[in-house]
N, C-alpha and C. Protein backbone atom coordinates (compact mmCIF):
# COMPACT_ATOMS: atom_id res chain seq x y z
N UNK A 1 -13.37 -12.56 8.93
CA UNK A 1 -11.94 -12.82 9.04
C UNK A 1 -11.41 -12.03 10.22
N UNK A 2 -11.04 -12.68 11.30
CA UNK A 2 -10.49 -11.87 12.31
C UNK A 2 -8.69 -11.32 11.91
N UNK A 3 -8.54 -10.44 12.61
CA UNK A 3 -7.15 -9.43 12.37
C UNK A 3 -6.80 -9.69 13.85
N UNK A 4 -5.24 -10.48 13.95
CA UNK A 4 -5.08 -10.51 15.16
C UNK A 4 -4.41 -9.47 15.67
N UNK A 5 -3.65 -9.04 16.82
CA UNK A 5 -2.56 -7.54 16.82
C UNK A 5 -1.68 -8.46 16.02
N UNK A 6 -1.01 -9.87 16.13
CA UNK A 6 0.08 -10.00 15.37
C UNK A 6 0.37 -9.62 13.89
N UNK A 7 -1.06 -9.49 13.32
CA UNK A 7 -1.11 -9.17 12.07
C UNK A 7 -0.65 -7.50 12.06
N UNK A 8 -0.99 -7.04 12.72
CA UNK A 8 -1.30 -5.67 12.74
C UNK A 8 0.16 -5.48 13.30
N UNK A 9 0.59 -6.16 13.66
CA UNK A 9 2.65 -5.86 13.65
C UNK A 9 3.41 -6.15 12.73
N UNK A 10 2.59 -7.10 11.88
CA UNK A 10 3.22 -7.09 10.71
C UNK A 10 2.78 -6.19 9.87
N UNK A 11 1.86 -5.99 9.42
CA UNK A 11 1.53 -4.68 8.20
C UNK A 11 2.56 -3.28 9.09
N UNK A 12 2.33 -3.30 10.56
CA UNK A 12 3.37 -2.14 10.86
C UNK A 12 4.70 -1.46 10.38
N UNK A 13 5.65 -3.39 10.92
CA UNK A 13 6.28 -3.00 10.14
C UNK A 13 7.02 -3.32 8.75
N UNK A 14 5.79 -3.15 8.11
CA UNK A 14 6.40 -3.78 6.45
C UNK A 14 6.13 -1.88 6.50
N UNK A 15 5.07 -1.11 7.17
CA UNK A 15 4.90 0.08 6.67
C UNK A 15 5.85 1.02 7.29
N UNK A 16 6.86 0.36 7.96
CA UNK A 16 7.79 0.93 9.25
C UNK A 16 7.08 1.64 9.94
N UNK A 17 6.29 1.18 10.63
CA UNK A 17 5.47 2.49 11.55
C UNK A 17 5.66 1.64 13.25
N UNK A 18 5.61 2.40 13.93
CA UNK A 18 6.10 2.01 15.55
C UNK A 18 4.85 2.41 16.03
N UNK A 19 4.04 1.49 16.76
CA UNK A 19 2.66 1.78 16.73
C UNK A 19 2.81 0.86 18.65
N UNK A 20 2.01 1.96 19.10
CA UNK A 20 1.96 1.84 20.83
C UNK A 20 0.73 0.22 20.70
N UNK A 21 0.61 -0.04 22.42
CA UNK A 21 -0.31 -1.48 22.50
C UNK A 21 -1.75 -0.74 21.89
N UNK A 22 -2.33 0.29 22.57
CA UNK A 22 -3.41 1.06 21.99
C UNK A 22 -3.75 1.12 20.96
N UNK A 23 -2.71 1.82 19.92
CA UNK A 23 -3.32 1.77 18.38
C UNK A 23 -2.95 0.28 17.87
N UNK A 24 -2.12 -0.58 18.06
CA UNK A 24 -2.20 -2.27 17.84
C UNK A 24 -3.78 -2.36 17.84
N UNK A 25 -4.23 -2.52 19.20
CA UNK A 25 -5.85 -2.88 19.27
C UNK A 25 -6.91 -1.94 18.66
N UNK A 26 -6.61 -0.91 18.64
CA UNK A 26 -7.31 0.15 17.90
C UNK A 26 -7.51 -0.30 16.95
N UNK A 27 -6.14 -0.31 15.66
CA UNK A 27 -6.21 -0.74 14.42
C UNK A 27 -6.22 -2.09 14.19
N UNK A 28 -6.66 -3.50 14.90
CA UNK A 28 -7.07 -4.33 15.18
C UNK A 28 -8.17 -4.38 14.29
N UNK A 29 -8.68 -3.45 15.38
CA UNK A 29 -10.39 -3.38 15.57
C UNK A 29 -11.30 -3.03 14.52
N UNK A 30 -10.25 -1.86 13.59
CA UNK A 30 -10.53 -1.27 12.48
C UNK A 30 -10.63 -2.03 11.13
N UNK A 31 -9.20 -2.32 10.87
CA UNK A 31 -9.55 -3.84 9.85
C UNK A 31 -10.06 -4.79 9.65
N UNK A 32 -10.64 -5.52 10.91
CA UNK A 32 -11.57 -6.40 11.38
C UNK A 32 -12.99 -5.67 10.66
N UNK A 33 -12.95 -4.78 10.90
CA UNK A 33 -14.55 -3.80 10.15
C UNK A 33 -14.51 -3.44 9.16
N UNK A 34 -13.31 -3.26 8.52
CA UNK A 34 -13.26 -2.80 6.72
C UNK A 34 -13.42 -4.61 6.22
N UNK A 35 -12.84 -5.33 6.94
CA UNK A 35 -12.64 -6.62 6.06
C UNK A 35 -13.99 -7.22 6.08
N UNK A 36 -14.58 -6.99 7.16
CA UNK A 36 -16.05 -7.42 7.46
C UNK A 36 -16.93 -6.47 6.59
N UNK A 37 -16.76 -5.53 5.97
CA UNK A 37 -17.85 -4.96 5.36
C UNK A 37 -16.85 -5.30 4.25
N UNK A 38 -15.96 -5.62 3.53
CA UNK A 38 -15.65 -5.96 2.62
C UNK A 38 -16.28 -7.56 2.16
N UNK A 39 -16.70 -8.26 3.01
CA UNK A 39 -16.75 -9.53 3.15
C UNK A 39 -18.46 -9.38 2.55
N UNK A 40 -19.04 -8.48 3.25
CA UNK A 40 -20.73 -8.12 2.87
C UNK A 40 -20.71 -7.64 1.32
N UNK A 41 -19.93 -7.01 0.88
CA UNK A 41 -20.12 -6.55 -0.66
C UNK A 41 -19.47 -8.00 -1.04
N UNK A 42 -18.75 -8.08 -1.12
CA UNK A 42 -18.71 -9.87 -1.53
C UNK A 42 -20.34 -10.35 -2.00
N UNK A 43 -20.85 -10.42 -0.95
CA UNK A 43 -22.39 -11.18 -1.22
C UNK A 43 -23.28 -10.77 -2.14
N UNK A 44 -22.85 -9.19 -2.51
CA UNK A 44 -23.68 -8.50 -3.50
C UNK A 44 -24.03 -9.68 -5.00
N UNK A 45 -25.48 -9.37 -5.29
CA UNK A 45 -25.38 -10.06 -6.51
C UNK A 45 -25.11 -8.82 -7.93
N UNK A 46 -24.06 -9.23 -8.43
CA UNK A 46 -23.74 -8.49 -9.44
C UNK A 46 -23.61 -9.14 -10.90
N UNK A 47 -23.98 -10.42 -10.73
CA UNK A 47 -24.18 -10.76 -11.83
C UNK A 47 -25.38 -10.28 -13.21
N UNK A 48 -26.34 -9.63 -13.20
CA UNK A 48 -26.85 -8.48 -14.20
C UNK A 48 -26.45 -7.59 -14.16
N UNK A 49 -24.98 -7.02 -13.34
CA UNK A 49 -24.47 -5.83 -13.70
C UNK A 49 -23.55 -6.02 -14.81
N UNK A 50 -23.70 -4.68 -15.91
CA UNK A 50 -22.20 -4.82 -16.60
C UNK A 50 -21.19 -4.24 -16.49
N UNK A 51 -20.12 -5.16 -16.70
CA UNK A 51 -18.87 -4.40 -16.67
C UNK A 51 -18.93 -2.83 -17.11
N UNK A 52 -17.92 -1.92 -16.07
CA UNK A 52 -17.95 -0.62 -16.58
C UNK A 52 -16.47 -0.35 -16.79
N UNK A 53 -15.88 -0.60 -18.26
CA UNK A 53 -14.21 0.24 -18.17
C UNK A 53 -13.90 1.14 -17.27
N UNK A 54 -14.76 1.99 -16.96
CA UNK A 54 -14.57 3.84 -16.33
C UNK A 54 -15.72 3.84 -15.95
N UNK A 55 -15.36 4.74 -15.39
CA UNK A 55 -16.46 5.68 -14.83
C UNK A 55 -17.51 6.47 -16.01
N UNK A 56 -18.43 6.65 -15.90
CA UNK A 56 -18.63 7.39 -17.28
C UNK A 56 -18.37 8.70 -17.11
N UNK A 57 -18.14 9.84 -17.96
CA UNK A 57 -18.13 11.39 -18.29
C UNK A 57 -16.65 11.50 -17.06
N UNK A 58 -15.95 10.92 -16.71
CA UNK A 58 -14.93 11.27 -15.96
C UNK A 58 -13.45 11.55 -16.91
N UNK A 59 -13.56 10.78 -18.49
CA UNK A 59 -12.55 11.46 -19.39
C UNK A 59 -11.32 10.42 -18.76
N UNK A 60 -10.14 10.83 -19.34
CA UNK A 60 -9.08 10.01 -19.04
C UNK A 60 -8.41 11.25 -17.77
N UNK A 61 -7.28 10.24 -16.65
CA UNK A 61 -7.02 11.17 -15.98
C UNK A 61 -5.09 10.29 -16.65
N UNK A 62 -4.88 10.20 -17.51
CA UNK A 62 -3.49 9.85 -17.62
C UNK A 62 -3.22 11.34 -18.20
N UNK A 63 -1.82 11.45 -17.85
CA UNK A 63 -0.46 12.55 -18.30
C UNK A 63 0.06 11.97 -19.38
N UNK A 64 0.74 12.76 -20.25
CA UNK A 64 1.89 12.10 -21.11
C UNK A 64 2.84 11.73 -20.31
N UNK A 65 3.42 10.44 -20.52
CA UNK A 65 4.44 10.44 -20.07
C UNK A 65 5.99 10.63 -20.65
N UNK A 66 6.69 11.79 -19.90
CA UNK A 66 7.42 12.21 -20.23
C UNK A 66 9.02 12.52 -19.03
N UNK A 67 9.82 12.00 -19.63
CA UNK A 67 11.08 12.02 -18.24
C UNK A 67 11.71 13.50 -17.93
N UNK A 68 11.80 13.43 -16.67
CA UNK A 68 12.08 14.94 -16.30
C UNK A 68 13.11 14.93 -15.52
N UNK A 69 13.94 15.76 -15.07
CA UNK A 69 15.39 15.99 -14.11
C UNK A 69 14.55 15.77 -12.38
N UNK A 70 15.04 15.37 -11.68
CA UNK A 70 14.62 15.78 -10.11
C UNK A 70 15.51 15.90 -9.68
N UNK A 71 15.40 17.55 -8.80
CA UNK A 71 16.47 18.00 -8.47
C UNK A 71 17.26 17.89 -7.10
N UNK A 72 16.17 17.39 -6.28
CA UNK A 72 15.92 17.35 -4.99
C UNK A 72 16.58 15.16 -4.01
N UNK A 73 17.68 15.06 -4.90
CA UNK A 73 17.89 13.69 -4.60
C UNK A 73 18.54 13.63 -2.70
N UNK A 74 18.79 14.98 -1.91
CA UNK A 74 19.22 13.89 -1.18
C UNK A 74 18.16 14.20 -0.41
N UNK A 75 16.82 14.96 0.05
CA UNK A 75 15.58 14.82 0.08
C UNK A 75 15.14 13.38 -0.26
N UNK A 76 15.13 12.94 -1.26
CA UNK A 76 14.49 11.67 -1.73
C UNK A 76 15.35 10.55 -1.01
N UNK A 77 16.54 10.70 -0.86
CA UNK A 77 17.23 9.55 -0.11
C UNK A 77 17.35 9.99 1.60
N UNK A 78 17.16 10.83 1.93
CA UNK A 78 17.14 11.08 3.36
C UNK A 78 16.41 9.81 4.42
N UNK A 79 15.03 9.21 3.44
CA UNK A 79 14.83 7.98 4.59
C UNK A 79 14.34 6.77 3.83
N UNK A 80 15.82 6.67 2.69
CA UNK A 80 16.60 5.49 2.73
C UNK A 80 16.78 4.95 4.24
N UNK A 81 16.40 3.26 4.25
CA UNK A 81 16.97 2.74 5.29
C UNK A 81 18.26 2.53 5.29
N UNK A 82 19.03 2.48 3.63
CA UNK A 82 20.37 2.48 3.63
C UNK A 82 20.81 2.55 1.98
N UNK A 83 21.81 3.12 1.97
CA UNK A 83 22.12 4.16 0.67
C UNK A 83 23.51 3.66 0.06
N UNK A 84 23.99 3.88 -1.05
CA UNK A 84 24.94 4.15 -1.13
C UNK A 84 25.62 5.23 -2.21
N UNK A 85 26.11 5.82 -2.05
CA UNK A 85 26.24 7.26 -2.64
C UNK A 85 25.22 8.14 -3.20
N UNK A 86 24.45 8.03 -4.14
CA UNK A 86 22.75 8.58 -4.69
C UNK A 86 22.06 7.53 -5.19
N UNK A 87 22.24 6.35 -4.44
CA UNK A 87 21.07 5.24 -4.79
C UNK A 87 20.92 4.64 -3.49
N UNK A 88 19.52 4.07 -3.78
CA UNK A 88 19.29 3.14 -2.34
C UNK A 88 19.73 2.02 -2.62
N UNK A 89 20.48 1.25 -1.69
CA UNK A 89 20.88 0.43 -1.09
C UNK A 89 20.13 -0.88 -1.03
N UNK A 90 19.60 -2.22 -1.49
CA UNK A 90 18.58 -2.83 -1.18
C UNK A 90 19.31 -4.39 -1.22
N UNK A 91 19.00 -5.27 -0.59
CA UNK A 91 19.44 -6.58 -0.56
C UNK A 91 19.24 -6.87 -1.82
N UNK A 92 20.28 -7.83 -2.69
CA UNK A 92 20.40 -8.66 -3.48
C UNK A 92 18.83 -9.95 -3.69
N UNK A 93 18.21 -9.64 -4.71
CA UNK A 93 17.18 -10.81 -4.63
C UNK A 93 17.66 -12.10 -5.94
N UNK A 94 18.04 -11.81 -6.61
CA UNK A 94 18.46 -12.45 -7.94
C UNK A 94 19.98 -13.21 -7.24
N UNK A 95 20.03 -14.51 -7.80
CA UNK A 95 21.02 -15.71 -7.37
C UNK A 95 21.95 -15.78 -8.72
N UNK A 96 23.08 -15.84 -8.98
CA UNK A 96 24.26 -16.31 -10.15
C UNK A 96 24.45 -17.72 -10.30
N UNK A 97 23.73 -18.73 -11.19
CA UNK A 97 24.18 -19.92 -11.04
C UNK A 97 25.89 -19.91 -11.09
């Protein structure tokens, strides 16, 4: 599967990142080689393997979950692309017949 730079301006900026012509082709070049060795484990035959839930002897890594205060909100909204008073700001996706 080739990765064109256009692609690689789009993952940019969905990740907002401002990326020079260099790392465009750089990271081109790079995904092109994860997707290509992703493409080779593809071929693996794994059909006599069995499913593994976990890992074995690795135990659970979940927390309780439990709600806590954070104290630090305008830190957390500082890179809001856009805010309004202590919430982010986000376009409307849902329509009102």
């Amino acid at each position: 599967m080739g990765i064109t730079i256009k692609d690689v301006e789009h993952i940019a900026e969905l990740a907002r990142l401002e990326l020079t012509e260099d790392e465009k082709k750089l990271y081109a070049g790079q995904l092109a080689d994860i997707l290509g060795w992703m493409e080779e484990l593809g071929k693996a035959d794994t059909s006599s393997a069995a499913p593994a839930p976990h890992m074995p002897g690795t135990g659970t890594a979940l927390r309780e979950d439990s709600a806590r205060p954070f104290e630090d909100t305008a830190a957390l909204l500082k890179n809001a692309p856009e805010r309004e008073k202590d919430f982010f700001k986000v376009k409307k996706v849902i329509e009102q017949p």
